[in-house]
N, C-alpha and C. Protein backbone atom coordinates (compact mmCIF):
# COMPACT_ATOMS: atom_id res chain seq x y z
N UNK A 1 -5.53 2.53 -42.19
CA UNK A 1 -6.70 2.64 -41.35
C UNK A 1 -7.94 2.93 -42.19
N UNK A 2 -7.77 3.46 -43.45
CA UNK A 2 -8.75 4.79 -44.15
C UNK A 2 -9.43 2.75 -44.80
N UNK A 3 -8.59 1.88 -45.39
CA UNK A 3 -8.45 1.05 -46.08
C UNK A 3 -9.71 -0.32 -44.95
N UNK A 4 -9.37 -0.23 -44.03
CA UNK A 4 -10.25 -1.03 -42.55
C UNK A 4 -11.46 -0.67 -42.51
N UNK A 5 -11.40 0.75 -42.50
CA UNK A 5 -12.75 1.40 -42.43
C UNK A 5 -13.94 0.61 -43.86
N UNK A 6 -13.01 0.92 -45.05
CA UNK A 6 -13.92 0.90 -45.54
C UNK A 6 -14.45 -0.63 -45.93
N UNK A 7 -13.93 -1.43 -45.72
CA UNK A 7 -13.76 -2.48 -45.88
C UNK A 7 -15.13 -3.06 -44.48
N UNK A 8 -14.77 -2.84 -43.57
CA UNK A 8 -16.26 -3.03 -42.22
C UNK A 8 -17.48 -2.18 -43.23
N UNK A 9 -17.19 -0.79 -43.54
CA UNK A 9 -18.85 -0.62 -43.99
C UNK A 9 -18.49 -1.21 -45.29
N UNK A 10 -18.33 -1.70 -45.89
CA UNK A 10 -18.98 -2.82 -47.11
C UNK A 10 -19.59 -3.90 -46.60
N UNK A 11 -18.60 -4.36 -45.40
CA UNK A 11 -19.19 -5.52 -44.39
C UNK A 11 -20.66 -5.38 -43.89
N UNK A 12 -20.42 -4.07 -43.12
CA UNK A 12 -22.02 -3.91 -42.92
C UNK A 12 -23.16 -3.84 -43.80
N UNK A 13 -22.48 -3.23 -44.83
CA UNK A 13 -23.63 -2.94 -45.44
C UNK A 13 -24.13 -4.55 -46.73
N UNK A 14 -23.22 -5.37 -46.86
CA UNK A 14 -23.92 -6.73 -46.97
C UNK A 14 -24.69 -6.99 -45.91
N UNK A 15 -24.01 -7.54 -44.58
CA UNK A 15 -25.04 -7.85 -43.96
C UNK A 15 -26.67 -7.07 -43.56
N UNK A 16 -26.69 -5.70 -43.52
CA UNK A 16 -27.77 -4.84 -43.35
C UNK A 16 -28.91 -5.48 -44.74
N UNK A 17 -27.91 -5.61 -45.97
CA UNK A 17 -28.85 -5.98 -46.82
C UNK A 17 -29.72 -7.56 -46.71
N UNK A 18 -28.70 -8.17 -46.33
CA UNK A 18 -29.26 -9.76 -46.13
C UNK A 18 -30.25 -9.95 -44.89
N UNK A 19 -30.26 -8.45 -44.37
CA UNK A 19 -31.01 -9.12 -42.76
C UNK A 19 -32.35 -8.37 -43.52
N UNK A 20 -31.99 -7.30 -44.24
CA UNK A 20 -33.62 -6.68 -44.82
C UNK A 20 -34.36 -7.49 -45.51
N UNK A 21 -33.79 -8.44 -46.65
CA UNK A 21 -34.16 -9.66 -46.88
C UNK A 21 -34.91 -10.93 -46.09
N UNK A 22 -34.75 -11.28 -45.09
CA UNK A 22 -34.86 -11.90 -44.64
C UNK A 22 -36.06 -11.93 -43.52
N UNK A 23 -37.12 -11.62 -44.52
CA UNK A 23 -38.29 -11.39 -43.77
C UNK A 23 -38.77 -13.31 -43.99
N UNK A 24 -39.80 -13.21 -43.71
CA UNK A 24 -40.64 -15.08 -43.75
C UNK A 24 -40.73 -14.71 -45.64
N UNK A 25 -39.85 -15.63 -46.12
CA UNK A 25 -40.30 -15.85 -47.99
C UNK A 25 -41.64 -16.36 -48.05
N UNK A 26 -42.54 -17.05 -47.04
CA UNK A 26 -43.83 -17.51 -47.22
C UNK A 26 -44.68 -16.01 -47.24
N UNK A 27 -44.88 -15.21 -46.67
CA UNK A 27 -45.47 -13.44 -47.16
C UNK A 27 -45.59 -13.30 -48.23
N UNK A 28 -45.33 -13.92 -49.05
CA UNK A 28 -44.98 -13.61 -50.66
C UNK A 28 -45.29 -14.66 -51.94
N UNK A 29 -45.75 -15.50 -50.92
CA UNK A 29 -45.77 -16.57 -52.11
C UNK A 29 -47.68 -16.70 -52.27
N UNK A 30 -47.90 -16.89 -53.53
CA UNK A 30 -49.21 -17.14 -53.53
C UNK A 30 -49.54 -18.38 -53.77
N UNK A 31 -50.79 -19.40 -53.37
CA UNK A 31 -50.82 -20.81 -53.01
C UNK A 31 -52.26 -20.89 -54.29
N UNK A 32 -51.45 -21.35 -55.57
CA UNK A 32 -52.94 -21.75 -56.33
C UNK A 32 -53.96 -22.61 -56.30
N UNK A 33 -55.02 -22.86 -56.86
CA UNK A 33 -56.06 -23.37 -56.66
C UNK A 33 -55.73 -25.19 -56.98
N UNK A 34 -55.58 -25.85 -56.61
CA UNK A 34 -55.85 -27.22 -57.20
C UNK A 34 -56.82 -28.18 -57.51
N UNK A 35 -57.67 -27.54 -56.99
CA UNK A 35 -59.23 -28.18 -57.07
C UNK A 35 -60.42 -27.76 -56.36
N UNK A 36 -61.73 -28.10 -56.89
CA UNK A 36 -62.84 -27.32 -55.93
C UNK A 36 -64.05 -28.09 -55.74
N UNK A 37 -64.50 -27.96 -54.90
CA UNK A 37 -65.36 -29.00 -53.95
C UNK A 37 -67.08 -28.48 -53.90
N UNK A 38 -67.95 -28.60 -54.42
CA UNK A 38 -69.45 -28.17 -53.75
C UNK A 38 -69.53 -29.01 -52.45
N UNK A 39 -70.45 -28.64 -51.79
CA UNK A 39 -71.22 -29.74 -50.69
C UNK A 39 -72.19 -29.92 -51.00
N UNK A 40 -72.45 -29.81 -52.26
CA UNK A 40 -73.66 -30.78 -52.09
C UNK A 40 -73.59 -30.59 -53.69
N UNK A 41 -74.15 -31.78 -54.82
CA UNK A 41 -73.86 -31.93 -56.08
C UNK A 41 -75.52 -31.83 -56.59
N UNK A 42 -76.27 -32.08 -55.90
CA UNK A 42 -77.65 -32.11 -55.93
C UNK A 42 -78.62 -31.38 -55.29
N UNK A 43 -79.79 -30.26 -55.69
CA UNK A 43 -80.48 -29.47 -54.78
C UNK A 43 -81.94 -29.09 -55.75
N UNK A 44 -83.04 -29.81 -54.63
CA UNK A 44 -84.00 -29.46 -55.36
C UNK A 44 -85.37 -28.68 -54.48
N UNK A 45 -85.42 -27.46 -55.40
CA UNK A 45 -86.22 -26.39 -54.63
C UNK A 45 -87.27 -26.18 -55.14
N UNK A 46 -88.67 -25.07 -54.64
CA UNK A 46 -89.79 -25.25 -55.50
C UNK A 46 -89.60 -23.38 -55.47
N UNK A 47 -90.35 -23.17 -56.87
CA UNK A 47 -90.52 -22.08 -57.20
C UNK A 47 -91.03 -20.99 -55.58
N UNK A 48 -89.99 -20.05 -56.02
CA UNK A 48 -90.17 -18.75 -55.09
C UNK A 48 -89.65 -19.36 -53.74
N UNK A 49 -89.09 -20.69 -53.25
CA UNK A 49 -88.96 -21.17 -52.44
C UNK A 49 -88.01 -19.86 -51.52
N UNK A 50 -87.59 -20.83 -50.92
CA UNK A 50 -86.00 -20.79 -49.66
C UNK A 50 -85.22 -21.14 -50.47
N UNK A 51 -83.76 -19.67 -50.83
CA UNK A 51 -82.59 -20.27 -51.56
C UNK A 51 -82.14 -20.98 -50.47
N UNK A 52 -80.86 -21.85 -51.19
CA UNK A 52 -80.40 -22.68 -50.57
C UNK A 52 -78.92 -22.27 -51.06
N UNK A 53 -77.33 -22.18 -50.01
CA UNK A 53 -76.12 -22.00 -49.69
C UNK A 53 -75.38 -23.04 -50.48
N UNK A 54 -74.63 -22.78 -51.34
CA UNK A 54 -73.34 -24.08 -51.65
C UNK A 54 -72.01 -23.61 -51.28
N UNK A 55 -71.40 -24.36 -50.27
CA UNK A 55 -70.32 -24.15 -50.11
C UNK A 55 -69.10 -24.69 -50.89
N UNK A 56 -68.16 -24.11 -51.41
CA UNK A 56 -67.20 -24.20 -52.07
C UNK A 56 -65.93 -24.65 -51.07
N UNK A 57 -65.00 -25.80 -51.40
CA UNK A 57 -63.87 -25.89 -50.81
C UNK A 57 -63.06 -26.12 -51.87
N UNK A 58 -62.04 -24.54 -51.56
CA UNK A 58 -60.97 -24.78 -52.07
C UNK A 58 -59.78 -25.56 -51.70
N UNK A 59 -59.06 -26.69 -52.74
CA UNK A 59 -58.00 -27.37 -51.98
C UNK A 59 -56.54 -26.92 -52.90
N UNK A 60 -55.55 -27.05 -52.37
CA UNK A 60 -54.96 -27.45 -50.95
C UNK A 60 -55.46 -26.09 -50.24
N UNK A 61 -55.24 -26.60 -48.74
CA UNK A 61 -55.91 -25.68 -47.44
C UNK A 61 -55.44 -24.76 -47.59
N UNK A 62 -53.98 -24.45 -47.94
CA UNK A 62 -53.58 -23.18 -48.06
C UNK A 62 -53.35 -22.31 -49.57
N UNK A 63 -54.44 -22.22 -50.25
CA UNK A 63 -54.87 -21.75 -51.01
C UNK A 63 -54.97 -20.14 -50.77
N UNK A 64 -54.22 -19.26 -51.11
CA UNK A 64 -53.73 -17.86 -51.44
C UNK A 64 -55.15 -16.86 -51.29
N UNK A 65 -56.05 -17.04 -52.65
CA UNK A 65 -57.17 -16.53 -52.46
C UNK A 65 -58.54 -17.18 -52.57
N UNK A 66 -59.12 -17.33 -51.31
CA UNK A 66 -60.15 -18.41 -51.12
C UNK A 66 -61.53 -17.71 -51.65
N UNK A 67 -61.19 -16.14 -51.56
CA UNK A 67 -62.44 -15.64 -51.82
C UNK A 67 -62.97 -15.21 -53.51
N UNK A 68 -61.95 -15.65 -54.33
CA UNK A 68 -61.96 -15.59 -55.74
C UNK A 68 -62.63 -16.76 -56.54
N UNK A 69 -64.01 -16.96 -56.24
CA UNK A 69 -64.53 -18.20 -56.34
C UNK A 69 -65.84 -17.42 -57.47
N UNK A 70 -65.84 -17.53 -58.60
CA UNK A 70 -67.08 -16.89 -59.82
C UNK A 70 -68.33 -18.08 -59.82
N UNK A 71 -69.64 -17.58 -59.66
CA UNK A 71 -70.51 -18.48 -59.47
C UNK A 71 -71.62 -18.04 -60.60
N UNK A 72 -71.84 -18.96 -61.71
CA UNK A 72 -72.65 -19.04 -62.63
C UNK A 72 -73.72 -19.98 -62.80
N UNK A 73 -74.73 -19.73 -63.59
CA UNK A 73 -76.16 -20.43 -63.84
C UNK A 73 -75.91 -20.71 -65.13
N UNK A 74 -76.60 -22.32 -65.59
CA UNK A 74 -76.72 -22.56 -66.91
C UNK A 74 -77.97 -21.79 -67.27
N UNK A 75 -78.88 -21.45 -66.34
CA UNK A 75 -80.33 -21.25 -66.83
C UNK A 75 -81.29 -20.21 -65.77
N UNK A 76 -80.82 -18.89 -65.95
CA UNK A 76 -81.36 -17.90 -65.17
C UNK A 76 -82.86 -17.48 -64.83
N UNK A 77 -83.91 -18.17 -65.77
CA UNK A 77 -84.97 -18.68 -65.55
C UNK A 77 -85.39 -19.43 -65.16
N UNK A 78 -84.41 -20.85 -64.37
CA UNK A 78 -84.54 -21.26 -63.47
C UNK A 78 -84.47 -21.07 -61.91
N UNK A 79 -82.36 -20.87 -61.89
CA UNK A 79 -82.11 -20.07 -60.93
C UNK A 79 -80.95 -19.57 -60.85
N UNK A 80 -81.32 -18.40 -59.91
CA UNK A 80 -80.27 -17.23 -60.48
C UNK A 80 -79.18 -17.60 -58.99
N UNK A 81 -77.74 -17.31 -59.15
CA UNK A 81 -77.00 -18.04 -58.05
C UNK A 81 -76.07 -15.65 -57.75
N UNK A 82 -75.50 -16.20 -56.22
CA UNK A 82 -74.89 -14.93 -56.42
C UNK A 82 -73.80 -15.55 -55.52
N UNK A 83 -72.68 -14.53 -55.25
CA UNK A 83 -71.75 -14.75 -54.54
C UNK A 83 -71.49 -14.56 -53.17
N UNK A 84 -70.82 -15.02 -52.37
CA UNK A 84 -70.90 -14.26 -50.50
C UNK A 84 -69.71 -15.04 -50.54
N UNK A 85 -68.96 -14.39 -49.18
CA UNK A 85 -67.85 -15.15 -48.54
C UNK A 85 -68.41 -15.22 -46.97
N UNK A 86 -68.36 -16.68 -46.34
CA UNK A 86 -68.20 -16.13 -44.81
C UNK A 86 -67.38 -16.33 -44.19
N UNK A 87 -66.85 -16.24 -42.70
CA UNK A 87 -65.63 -16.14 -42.21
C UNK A 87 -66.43 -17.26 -40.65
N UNK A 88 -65.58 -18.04 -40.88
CA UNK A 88 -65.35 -19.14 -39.56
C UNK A 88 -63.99 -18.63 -39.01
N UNK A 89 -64.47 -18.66 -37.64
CA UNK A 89 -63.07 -19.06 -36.88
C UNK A 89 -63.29 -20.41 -35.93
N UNK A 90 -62.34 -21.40 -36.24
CA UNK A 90 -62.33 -23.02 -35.72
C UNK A 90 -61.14 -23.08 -35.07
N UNK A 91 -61.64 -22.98 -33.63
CA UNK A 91 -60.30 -23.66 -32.78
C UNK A 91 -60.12 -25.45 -32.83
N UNK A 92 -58.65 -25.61 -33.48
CA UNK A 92 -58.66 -26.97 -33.61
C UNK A 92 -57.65 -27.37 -32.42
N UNK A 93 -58.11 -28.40 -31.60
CA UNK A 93 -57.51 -29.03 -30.56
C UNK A 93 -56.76 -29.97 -30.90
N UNK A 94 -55.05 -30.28 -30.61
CA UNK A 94 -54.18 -31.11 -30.78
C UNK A 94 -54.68 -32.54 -30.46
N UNK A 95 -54.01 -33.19 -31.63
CA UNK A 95 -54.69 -34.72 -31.41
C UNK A 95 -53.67 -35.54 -30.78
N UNK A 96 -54.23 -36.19 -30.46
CA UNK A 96 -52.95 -37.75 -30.13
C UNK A 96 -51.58 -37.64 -30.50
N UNK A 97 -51.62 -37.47 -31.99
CA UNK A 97 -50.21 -37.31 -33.11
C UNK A 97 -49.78 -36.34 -33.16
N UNK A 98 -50.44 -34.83 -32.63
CA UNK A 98 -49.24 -34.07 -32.40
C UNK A 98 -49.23 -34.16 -31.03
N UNK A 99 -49.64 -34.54 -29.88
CA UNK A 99 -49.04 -34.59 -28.46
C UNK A 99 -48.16 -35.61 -28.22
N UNK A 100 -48.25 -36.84 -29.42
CA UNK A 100 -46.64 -37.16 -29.36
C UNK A 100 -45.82 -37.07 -30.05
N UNK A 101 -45.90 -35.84 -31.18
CA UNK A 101 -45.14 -35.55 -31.86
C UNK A 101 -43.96 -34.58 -30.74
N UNK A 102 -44.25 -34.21 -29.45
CA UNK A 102 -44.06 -33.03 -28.62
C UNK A 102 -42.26 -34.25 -28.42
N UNK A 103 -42.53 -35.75 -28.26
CA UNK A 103 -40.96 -36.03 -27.57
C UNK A 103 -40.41 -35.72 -29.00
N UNK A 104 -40.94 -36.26 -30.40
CA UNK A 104 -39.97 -36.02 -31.63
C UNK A 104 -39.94 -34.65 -31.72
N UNK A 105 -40.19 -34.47 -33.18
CA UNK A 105 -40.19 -33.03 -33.67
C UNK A 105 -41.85 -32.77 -33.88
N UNK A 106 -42.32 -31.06 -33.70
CA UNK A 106 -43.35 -30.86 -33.78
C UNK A 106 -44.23 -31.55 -35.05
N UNK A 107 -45.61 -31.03 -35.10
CA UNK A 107 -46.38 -31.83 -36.31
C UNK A 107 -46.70 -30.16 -36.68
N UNK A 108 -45.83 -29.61 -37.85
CA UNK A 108 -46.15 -28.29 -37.86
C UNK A 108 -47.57 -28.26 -39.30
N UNK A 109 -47.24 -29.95 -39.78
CA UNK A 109 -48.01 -30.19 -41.23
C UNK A 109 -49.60 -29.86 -41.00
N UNK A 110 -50.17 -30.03 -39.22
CA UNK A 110 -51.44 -30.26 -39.12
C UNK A 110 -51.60 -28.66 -38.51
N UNK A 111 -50.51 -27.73 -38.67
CA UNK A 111 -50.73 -26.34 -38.02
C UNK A 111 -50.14 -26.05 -36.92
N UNK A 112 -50.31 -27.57 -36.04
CA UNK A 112 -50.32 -27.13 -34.18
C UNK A 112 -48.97 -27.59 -33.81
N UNK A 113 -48.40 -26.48 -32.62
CA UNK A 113 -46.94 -27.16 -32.33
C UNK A 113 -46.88 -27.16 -31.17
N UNK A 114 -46.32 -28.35 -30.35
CA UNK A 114 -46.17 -28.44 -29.22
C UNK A 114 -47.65 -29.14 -28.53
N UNK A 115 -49.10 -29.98 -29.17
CA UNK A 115 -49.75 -30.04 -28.44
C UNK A 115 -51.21 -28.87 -28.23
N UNK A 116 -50.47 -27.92 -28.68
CA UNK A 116 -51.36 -26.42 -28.43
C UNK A 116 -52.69 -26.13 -29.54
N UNK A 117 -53.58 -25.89 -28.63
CA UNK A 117 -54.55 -25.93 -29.48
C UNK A 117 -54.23 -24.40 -30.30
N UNK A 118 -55.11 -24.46 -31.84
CA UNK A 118 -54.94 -23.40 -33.07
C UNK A 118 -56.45 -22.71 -33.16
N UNK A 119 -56.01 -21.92 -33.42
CA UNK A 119 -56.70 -20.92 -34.24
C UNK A 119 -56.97 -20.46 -35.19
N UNK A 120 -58.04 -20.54 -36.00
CA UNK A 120 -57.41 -20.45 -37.65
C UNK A 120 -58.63 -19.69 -38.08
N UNK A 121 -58.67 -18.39 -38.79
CA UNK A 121 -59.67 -18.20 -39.49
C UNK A 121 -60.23 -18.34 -41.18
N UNK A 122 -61.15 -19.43 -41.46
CA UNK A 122 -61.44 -19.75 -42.37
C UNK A 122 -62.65 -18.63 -43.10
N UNK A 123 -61.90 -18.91 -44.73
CA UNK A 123 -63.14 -17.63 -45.93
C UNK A 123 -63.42 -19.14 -46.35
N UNK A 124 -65.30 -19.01 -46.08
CA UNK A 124 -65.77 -20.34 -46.67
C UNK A 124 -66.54 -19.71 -47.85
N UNK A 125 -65.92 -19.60 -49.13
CA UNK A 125 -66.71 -19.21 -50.72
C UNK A 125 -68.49 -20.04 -50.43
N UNK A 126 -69.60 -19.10 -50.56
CA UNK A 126 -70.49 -19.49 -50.48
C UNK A 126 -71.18 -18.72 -51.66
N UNK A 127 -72.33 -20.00 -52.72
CA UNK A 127 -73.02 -19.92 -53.35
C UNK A 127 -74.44 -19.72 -53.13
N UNK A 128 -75.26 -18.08 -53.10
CA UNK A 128 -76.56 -18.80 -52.93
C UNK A 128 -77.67 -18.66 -54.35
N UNK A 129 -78.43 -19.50 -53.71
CA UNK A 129 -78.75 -19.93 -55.63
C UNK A 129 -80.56 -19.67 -54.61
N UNK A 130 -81.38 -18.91 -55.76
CA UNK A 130 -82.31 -18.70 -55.74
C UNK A 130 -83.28 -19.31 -56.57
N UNK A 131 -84.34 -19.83 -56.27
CA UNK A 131 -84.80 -20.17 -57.23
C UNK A 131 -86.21 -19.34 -57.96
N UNK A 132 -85.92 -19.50 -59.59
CA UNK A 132 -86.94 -18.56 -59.82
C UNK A 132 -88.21 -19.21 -60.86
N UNK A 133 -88.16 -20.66 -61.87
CA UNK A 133 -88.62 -21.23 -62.30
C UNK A 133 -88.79 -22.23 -62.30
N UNK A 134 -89.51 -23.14 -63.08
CA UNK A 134 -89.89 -24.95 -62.73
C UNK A 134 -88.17 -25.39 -64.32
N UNK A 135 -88.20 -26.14 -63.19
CA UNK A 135 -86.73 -26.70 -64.33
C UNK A 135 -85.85 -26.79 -64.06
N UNK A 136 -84.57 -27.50 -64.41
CA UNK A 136 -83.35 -27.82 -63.66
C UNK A 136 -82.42 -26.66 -64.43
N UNK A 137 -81.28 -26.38 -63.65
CA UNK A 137 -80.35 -25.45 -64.24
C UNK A 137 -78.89 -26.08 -63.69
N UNK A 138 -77.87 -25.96 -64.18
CA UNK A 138 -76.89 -26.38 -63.65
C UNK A 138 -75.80 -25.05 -62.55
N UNK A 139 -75.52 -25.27 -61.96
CA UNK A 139 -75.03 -23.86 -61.52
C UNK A 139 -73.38 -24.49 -61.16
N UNK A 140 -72.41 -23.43 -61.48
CA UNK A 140 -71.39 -23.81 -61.40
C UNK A 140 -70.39 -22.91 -60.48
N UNK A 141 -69.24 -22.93 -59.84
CA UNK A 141 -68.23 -22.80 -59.12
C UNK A 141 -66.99 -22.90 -59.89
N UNK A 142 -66.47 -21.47 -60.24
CA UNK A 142 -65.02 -21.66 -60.63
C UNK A 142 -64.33 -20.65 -60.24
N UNK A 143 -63.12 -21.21 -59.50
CA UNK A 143 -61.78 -20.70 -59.28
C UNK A 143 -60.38 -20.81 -59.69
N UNK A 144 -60.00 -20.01 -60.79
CA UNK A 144 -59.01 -20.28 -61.36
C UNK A 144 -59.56 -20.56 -62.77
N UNK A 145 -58.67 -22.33 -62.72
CA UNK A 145 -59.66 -22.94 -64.38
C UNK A 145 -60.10 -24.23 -63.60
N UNK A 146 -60.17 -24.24 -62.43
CA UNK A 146 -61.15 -25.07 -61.60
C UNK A 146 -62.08 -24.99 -61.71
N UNK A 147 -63.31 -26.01 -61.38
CA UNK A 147 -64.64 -25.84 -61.63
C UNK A 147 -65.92 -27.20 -60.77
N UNK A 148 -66.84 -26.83 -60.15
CA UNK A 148 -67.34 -27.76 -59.68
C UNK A 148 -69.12 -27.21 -59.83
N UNK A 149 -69.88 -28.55 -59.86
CA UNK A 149 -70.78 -28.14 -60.45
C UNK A 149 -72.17 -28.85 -59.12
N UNK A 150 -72.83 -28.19 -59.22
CA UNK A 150 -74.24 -28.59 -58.75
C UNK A 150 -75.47 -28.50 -59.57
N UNK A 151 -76.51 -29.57 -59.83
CA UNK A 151 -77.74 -29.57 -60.99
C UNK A 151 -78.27 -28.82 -59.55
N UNK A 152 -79.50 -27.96 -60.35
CA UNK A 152 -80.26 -27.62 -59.44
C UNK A 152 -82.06 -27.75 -60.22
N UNK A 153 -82.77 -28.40 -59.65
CA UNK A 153 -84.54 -28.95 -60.14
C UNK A 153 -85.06 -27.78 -59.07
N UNK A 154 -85.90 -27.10 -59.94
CA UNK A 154 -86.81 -26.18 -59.23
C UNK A 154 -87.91 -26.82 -59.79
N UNK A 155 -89.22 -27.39 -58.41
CA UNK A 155 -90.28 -27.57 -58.87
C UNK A 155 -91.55 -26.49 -58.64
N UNK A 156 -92.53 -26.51 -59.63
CA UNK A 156 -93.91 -25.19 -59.71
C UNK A 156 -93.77 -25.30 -57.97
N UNK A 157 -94.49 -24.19 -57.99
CA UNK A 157 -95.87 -24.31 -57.01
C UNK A 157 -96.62 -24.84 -57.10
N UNK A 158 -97.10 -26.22 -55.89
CA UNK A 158 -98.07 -27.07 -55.57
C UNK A 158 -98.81 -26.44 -54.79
């Protein structure tokens, strides 16, 4: 009997361990950078102007840390750039292809299952670049050893 006993708690106590395990393995994984995007490659401002925003897209979408994006100036006497993150939330409505993905199997690739519209909150890495002299400067975006670049022409005061 002494021999049964112990034999169930070894039993249990594998399984206790495999179920503690068995949280989502995606919690844990971090999603690196593969590439990075400005919106706009070109921006031309006049001294003391209105800075102007560059948004950064990090790809793939599920990229780990979106907000680890370093933003530099070739030429700080032109213009000086700083960092911000902002936060979107975009409800995306099921398309065509996943409402008929609903007779196959879901479309879990585009987020949405079953048809159902998502929810998703997006960190959009934002650059703002100030301008402080007449002259072009290059200002750059890097995440990781990624890197994307925008010229920026500051013209005098007219």
């Amino acid at each position: 009997m002494k021999n049964w006993f112990s034999y169930l708690c070894l039993v249990l106590g594998i399984m206790m361990t495999f179920m503690s395990c068995s949280e989502d393995e995606n919690d844990h994984i971090v999603y690196g950078v593969g590439a990075i995007a400005l919106d706009k490659t070109e921006v031309t401002l006049t001294v003391g102007g209105t800075p102007v925003e560059l948004e950064a897209t990090l790809l793939p979408d599920n990229v780990t840390h979106k907000d680890v994006v370093m933003w530099t100036t070739s030429d700080s006497t032109v213009a000086i750039v700083s960092g911000d993150v902002e936060v979107r939330t975009v409800v995306e409505e099921p398309s065509e292809d996943d409402e008929a993905s609903q007779e196959g199997e879901p479309s879990y690739s585009q987020g949405k299952s079953f048809g159902q519209p998502v929810t998703r909150i997006l960190v959009i890495p934002i650059g703002i670049v100030k301008p402080v002299g007449p002259g072009t400067a290059t200002i750059t975006a890097t995440a990781e050893s990624k890197t994307a670049t925008c010229t920026v022409t500051v013209n005098p005061i007219q």
